[in-house]
C-alpha atoms as a PDB file:
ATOM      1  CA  UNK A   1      -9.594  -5.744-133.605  1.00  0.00           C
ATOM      2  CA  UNK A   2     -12.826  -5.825-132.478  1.00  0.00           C
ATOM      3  CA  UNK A   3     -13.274  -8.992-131.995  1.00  0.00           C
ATOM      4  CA  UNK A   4      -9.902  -9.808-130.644  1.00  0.00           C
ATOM      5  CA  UNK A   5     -11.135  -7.227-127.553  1.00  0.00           C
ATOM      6  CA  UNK A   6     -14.204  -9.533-127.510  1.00  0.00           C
ATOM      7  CA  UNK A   7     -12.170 -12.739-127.392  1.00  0.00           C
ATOM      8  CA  UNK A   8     -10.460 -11.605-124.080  1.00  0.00           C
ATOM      9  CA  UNK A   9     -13.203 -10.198-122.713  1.00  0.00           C
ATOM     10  CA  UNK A  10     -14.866 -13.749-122.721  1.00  0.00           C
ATOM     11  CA  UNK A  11     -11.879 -15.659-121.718  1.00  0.00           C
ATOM     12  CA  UNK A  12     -11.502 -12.938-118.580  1.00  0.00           C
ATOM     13  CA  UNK A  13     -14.853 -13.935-118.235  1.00  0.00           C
ATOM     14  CA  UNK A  14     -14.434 -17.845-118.270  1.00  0.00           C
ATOM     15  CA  UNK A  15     -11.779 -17.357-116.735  1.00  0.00           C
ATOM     16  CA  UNK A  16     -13.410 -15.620-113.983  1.00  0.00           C
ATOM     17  CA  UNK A  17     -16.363 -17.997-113.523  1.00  0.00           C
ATOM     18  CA  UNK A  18     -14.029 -21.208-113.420  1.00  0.00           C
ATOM     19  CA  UNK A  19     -12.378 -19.177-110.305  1.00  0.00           C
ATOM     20  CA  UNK A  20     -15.881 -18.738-108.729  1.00  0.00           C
ATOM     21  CA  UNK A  21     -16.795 -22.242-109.249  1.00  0.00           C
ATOM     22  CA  UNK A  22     -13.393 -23.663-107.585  1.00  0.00           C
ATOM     23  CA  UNK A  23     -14.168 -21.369-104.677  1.00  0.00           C
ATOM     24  CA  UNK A  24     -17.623 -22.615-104.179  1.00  0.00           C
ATOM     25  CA  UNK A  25     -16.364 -26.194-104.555  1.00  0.00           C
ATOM     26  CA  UNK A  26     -13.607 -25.913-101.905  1.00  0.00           C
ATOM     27  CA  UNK A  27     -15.969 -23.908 -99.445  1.00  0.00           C
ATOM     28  CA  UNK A  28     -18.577 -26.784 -99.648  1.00  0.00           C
ATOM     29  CA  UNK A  29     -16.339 -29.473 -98.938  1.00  0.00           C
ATOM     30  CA  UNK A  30     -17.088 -29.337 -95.519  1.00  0.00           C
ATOM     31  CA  UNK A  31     -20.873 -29.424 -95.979  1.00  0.00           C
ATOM     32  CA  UNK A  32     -20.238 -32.201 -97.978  1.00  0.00           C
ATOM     33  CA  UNK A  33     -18.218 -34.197 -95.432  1.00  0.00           C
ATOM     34  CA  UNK A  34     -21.602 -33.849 -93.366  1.00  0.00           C
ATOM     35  CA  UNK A  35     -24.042 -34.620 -95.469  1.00  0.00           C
ATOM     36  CA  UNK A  36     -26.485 -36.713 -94.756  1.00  0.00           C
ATOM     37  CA  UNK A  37     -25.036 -36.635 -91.162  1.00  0.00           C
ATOM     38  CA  UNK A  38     -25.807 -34.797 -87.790  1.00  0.00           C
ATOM     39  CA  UNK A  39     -23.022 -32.347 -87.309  1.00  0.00           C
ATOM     40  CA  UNK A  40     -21.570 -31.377 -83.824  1.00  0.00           C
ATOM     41  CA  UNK A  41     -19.201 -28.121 -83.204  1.00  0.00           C
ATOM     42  CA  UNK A  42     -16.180 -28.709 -81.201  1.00  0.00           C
ATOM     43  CA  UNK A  43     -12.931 -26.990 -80.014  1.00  0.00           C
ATOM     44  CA  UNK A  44      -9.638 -27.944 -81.336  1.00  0.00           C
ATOM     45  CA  UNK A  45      -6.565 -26.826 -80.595  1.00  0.00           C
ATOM     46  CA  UNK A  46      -4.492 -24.468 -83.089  1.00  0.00           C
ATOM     47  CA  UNK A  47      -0.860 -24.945 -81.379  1.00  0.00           C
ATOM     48  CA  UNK A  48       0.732 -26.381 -78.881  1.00  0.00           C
ATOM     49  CA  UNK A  49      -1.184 -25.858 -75.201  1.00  0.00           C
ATOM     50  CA  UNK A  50       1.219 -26.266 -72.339  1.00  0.00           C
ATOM     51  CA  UNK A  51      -0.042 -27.792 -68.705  1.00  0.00           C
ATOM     52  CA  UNK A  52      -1.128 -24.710 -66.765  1.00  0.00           C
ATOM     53  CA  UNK A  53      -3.000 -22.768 -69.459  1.00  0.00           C
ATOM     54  CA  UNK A  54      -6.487 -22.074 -68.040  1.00  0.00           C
ATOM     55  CA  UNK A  55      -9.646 -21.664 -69.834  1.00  0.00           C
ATOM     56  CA  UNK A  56      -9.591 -17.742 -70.042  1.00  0.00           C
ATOM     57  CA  UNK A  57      -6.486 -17.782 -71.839  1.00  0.00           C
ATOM     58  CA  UNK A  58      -7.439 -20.523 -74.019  1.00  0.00           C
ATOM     59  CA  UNK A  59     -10.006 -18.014 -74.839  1.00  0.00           C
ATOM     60  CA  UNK A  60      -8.028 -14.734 -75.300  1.00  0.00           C
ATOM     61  CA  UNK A  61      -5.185 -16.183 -76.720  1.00  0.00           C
ATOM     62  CA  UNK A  62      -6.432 -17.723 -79.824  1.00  0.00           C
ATOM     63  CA  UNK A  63      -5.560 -21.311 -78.470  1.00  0.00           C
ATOM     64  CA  UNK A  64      -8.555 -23.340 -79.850  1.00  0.00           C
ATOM     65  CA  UNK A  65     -10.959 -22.786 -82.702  1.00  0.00           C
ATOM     66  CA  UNK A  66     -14.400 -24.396 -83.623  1.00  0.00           C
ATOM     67  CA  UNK A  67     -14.638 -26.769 -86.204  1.00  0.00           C
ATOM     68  CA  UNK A  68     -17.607 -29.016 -87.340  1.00  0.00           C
ATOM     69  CA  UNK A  69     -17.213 -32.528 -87.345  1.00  0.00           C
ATOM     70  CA  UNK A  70     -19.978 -34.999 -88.232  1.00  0.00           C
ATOM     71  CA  UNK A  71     -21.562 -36.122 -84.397  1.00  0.00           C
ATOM     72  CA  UNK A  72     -20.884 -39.606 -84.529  1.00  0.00           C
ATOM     73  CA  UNK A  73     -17.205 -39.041 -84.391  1.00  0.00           C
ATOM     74  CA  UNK A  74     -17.091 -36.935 -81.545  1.00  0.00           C
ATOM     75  CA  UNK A  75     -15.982 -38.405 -77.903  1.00  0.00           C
ATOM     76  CA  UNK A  76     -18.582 -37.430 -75.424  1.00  0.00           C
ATOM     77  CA  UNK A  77     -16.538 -35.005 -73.639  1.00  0.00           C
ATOM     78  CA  UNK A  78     -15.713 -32.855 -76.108  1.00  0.00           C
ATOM     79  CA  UNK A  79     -15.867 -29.271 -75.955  1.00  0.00           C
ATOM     80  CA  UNK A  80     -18.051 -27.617 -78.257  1.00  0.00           C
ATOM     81  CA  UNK A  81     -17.267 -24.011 -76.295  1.00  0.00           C
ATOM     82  CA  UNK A  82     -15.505 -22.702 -73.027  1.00  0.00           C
ATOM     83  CA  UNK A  83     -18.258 -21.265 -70.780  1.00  0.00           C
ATOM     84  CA  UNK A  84     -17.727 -19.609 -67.358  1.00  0.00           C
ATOM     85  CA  UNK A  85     -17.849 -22.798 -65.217  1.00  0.00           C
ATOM     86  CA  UNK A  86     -14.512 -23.766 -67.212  1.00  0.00           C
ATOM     87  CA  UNK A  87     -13.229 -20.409 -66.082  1.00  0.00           C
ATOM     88  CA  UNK A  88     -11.063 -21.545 -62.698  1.00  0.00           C
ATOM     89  CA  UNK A  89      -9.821 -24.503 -64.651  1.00  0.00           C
ATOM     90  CA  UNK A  90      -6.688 -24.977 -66.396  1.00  0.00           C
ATOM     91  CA  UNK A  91      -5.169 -27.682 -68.785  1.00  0.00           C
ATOM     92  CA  UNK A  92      -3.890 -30.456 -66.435  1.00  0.00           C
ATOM     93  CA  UNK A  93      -0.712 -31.691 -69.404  1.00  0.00           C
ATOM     94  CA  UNK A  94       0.524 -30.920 -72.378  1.00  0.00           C
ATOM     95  CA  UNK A  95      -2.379 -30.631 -75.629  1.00  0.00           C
ATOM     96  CA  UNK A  96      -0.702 -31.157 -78.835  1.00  0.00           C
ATOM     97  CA  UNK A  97      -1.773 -28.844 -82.074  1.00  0.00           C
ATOM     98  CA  UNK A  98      -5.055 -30.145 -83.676  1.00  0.00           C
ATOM     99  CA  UNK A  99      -6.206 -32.448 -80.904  1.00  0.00           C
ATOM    100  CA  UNK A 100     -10.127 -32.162 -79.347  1.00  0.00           C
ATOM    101  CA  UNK A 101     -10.679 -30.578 -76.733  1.00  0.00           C
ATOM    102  CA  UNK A 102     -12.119 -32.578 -73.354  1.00  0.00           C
ATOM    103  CA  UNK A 103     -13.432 -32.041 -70.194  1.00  0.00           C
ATOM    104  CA  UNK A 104     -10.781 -34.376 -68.521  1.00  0.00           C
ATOM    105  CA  UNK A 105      -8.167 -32.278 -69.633  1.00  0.00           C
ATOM    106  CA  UNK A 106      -8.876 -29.461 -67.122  1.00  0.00           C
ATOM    107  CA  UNK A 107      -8.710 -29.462 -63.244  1.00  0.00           C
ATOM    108  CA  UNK A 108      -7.905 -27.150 -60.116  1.00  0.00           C
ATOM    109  CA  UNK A 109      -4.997 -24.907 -61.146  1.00  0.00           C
ATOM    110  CA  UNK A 110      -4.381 -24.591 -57.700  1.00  0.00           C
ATOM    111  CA  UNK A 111      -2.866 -28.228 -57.402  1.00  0.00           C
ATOM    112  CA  UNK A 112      -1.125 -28.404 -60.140  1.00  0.00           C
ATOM    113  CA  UNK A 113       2.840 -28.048 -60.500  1.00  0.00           C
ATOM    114  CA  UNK A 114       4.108 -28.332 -63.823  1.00  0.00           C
ATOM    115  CA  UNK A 115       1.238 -30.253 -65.146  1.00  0.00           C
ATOM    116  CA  UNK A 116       1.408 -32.618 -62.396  1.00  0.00           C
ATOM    117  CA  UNK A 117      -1.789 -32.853 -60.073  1.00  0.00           C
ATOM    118  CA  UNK A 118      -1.083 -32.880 -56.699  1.00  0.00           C
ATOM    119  CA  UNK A 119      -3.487 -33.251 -53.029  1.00  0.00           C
ATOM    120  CA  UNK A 120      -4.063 -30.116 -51.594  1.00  0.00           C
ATOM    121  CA  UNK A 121      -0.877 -29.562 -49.112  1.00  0.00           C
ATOM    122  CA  UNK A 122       1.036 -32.354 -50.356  1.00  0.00           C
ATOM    123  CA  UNK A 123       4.539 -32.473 -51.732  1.00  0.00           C
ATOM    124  CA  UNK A 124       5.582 -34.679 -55.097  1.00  0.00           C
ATOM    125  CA  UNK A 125       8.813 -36.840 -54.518  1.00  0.00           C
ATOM    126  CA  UNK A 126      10.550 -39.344 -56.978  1.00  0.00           C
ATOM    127  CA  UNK A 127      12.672 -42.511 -55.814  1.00  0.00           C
ATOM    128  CA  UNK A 128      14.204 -44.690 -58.010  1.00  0.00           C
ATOM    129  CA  UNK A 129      12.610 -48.704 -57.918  1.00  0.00           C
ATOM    130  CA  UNK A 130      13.551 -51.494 -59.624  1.00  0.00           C
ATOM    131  CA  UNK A 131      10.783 -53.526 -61.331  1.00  0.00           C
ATOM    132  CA  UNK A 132      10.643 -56.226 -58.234  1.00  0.00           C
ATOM    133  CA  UNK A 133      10.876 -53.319 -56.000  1.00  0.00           C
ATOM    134  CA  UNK A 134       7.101 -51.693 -57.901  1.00  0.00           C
ATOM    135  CA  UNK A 135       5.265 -55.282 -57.289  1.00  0.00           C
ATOM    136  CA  UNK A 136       6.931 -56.088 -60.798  1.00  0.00           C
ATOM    137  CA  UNK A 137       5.132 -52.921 -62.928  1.00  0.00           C
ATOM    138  CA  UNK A 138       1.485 -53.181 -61.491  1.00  0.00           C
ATOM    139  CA  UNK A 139       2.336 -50.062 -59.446  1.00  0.00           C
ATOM    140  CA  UNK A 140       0.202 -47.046 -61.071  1.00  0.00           C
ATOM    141  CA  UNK A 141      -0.893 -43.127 -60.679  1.00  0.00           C
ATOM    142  CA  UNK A 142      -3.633 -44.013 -58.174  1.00  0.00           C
ATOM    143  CA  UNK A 143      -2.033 -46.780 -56.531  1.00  0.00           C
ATOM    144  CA  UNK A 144      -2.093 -46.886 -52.636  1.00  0.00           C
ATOM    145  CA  UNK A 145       1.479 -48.246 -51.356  1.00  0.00           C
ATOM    146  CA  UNK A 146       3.426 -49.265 -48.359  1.00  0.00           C
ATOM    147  CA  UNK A 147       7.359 -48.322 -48.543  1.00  0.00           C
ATOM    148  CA  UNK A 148       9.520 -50.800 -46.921  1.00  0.00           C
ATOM    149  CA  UNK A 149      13.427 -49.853 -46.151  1.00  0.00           C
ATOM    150  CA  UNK A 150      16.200 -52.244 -45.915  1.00  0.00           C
ATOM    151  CA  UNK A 151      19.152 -50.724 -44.248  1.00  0.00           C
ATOM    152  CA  UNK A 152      22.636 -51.548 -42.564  1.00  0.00           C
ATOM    153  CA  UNK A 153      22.265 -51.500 -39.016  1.00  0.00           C
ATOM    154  CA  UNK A 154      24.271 -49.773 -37.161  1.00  0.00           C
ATOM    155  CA  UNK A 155      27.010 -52.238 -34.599  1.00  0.00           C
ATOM    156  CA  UNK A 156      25.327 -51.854 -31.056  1.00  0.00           C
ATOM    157  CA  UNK A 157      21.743 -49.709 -31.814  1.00  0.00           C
ATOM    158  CA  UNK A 158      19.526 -52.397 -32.204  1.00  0.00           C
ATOM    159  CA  UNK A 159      17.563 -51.978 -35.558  1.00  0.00           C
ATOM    160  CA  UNK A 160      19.054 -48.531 -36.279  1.00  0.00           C
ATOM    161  CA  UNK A 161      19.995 -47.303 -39.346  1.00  0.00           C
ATOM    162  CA  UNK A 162      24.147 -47.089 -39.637  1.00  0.00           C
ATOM    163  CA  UNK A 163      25.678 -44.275 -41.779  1.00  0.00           C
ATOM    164  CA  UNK A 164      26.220 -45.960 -44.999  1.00  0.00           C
ATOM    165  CA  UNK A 165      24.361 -48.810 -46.610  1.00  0.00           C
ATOM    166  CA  UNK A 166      26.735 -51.557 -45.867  1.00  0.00           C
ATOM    167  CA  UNK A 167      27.340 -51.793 -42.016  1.00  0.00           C
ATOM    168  CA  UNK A 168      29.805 -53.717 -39.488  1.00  0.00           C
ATOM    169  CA  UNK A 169      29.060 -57.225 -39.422  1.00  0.00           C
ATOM    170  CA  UNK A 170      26.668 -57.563 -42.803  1.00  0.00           C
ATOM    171  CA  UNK A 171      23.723 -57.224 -40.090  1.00  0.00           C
ATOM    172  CA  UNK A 172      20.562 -56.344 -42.274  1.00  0.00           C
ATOM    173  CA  UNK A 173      17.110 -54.851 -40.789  1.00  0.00           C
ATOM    174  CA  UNK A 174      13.394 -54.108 -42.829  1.00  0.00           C
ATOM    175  CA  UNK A 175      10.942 -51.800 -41.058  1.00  0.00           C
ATOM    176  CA  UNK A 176       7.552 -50.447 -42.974  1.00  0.00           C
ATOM    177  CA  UNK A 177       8.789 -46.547 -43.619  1.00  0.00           C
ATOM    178  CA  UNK A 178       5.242 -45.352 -44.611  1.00  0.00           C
ATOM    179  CA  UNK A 179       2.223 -46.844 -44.173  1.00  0.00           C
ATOM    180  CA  UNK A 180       0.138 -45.808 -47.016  1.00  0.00           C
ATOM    181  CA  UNK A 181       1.323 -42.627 -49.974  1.00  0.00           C
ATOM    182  CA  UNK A 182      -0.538 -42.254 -52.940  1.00  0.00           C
ATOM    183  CA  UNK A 183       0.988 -43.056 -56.615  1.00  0.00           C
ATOM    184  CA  UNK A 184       1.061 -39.818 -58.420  1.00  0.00           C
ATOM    185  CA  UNK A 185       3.422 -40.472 -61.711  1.00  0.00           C
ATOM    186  CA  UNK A 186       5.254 -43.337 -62.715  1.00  0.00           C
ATOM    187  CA  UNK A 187       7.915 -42.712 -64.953  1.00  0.00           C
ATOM    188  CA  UNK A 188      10.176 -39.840 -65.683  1.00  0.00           C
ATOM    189  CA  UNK A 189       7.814 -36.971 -67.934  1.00  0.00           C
ATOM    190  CA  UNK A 190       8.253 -37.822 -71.556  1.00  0.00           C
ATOM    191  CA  UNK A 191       9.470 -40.990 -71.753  1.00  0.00           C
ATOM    192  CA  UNK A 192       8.514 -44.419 -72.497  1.00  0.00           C
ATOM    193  CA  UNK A 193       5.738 -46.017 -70.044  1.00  0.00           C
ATOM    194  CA  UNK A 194       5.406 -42.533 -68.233  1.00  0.00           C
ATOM    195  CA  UNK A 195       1.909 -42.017 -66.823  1.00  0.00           C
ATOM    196  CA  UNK A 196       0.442 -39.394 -64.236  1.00  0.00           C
ATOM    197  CA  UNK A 197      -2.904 -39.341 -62.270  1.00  0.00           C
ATOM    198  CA  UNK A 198      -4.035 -36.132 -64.350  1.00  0.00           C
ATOM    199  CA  UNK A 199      -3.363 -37.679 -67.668  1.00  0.00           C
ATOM    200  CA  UNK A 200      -3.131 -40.065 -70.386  1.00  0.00           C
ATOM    201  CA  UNK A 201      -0.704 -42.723 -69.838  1.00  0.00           C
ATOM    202  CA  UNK A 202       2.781 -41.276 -72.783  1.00  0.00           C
ATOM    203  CA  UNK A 203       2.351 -45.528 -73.837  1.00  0.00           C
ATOM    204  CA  UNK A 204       0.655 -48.499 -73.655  1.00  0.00           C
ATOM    205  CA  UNK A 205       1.755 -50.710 -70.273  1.00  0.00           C
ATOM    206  CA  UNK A 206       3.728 -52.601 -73.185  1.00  0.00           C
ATOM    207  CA  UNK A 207       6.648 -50.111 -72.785  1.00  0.00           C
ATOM    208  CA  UNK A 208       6.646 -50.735 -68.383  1.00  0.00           C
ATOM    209  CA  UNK A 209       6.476 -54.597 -69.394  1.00  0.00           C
ATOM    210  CA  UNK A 210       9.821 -54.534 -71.459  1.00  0.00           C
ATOM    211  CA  UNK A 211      11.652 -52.478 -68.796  1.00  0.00           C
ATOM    212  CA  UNK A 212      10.533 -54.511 -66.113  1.00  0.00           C
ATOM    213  CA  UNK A 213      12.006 -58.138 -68.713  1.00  0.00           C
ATOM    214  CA  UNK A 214      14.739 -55.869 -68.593  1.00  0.00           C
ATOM    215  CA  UNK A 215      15.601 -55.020 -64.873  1.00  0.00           C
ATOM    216  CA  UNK A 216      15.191 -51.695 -65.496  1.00  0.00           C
ATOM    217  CA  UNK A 217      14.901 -49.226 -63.006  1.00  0.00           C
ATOM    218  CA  UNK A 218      11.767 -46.325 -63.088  1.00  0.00           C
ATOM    219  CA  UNK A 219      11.100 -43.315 -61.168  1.00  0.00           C
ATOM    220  CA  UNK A 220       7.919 -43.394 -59.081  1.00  0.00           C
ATOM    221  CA  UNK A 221       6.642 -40.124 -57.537  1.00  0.00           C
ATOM    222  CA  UNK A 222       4.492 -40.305 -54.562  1.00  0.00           C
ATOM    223  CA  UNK A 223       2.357 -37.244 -52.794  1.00  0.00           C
ATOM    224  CA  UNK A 224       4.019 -36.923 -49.132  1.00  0.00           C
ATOM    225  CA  UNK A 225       3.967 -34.263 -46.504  1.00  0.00           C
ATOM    226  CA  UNK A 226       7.117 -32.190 -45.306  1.00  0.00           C
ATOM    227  CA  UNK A 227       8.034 -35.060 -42.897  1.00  0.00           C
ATOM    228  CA  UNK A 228       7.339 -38.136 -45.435  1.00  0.00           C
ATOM    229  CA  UNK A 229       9.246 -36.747 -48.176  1.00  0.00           C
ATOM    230  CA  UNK A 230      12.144 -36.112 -45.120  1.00  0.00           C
ATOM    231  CA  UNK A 231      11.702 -39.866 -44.306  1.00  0.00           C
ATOM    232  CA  UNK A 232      11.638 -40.953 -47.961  1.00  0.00           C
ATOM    233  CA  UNK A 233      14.484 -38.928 -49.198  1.00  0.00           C
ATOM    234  CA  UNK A 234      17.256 -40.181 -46.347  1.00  0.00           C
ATOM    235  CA  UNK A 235      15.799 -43.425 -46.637  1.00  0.00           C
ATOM    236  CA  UNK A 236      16.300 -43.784 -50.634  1.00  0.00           C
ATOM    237  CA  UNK A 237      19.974 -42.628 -50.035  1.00  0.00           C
ATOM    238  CA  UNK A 238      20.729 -44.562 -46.928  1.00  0.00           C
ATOM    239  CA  UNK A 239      19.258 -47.663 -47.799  1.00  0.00           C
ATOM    240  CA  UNK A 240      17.388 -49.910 -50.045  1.00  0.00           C
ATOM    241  CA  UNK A 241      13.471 -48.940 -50.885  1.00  0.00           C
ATOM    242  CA  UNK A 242      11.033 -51.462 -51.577  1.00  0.00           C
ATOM    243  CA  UNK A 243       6.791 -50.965 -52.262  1.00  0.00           C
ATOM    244  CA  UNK A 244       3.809 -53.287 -51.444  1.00  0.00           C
ATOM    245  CA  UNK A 245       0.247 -52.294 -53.052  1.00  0.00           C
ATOM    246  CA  UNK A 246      -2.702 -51.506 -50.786  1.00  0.00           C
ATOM    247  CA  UNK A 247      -6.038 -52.195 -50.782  1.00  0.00           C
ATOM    248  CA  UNK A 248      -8.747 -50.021 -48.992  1.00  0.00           C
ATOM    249  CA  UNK A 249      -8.504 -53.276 -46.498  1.00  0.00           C
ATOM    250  CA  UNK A 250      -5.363 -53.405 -45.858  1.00  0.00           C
ATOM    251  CA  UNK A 251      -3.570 -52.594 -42.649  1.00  0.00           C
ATOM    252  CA  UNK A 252      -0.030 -51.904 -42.194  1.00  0.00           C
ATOM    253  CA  UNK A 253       1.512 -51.387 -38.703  1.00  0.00           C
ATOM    254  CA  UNK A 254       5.135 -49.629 -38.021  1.00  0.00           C
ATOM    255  CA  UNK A 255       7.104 -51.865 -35.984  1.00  0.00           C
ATOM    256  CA  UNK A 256      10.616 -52.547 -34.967  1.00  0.00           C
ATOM    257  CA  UNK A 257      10.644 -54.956 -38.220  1.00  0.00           C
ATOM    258  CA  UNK A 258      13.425 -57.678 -38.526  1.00  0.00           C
ATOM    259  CA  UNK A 259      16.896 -58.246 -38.780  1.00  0.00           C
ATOM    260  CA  UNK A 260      19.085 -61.294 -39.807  1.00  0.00           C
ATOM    261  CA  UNK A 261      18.889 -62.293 -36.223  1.00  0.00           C
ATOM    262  CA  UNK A 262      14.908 -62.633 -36.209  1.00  0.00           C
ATOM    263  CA  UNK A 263      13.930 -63.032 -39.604  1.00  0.00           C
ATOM    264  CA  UNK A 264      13.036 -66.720 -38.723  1.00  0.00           C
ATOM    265  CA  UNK A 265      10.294 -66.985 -36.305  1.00  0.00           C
END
């Protein structure tokens, strides 16, 4: 009997050892990723971390932990921790679960609207273009443009715009709109080929390339003022929008423009 007691007692015991010894193995797995290596601590994200969130609640709300990671594999902009400079910051797009966290993920929260960054007292409008009509794709977040308008012109008003976009007589003008707007976001959020100024592109320009092959069309959003986006949303429904990319040297001058009567000099 006595030594049946004894028998359990040492198997509890084995037993008990064997769990100590898996414990210590699974806790040093990490130390054993890094040896030999310099370690660095950084902040990853433990769910989902919508556009908006600022630092402080990154903080509070359990939205990042620290994890070591051996250095050498560790972007330079990674967060190791949130200080107080990060504090009037917030998370410019979406962060998925488990991703680093970086310094050019966080910018003013006072220009942002729904993750997308806007200039100070701008507005954000979309129009529709066709690939020709975005100088065939190369138009990006960052892009300077002209916006051209071809519209029906209406029977008797010189070069002005009729109501519809087909007027009397098939007579045809194109005036410069706006001079120069900024590229904010090409793309409609979460699709194929989307980009935006404040983030990584949602695809490589391989996904803009097919749709421009394909003559499809793309939403580009452009920072305006009140009166711009006025000008740019009668235009896009009155007529027929068109963009040409600027360079810091380029000048463009609103005119009367031309017509099918002086389109040939």
């Amino acid at each position: 009997m006595r030594r049946r007691i004894l028998a359990g007692l040492v198997a509890l015991g084995l037993a008990a050892v064997g769990c100590l010894a898996v414990l210590a193995y699974v806790r040093g797995a990490d130390a054993r990723a890094l040896a030999g290596r310099e370690a660095a601590w950084v902040l990853v994200t433990t769910r989902r971390v919508p556009a908006g969130t600022t630092a402080v609640a990154l903080r509070e709300q359990g939205y990042v932990e620290r994890v070591a990671m051996p250095a050498s594999t560790v972007p330079g902009d990674a967060l190791g921790e949130l200080d107080p400079r990060f504090d009037a910051l917030a998370i410019t797009g979406d962060v998925q679960a488990g991703q680093l966290l970086l310094r050019a993920m966080f910018g003013e929260p006072t220009r942002l609207s729904g993750g997308l960054a806007l200039p100070e007292g701008k507005l954000a409008v979309s129009v529709e273009m066709t690939a020709a009509a975005r100088v065939a794709g190369y138009v990006r977040p960052g892009s300077k443009v002209a916006v051209f308008d071809t519209f029906a012109v209406q029977e008797g008003k010189g070069r002005v715009p009729a109501s519809g976009r087909s007027g009397r007589g098939g007579n045809q003008a194109t005036r410069v709109l706006l001079p120069r707007l900024e590229v904010i976001a090409v793309g409609e959020r979460g699709t194929a080929g989307a980009a935006t100024s404040a983030g990584t592109p949602a695809t490589t320009a391989q996904g803009d390339q097919g749709a421009a092959r394909g003559g499809a069309t793309m939403l580009i959003t452009v920072a305006v003022t009140q009166d711009e986006a006025e000008r740019l949303v009668h235009a896009a429904h009155t007529g027929t929008l068109y963009l040409a990319l600027l360079d810091d040297t380029a000048k463009i001058e609103p005119g009367q423009g031309v017509d099918n009567n002086t389109i040939f000099p």
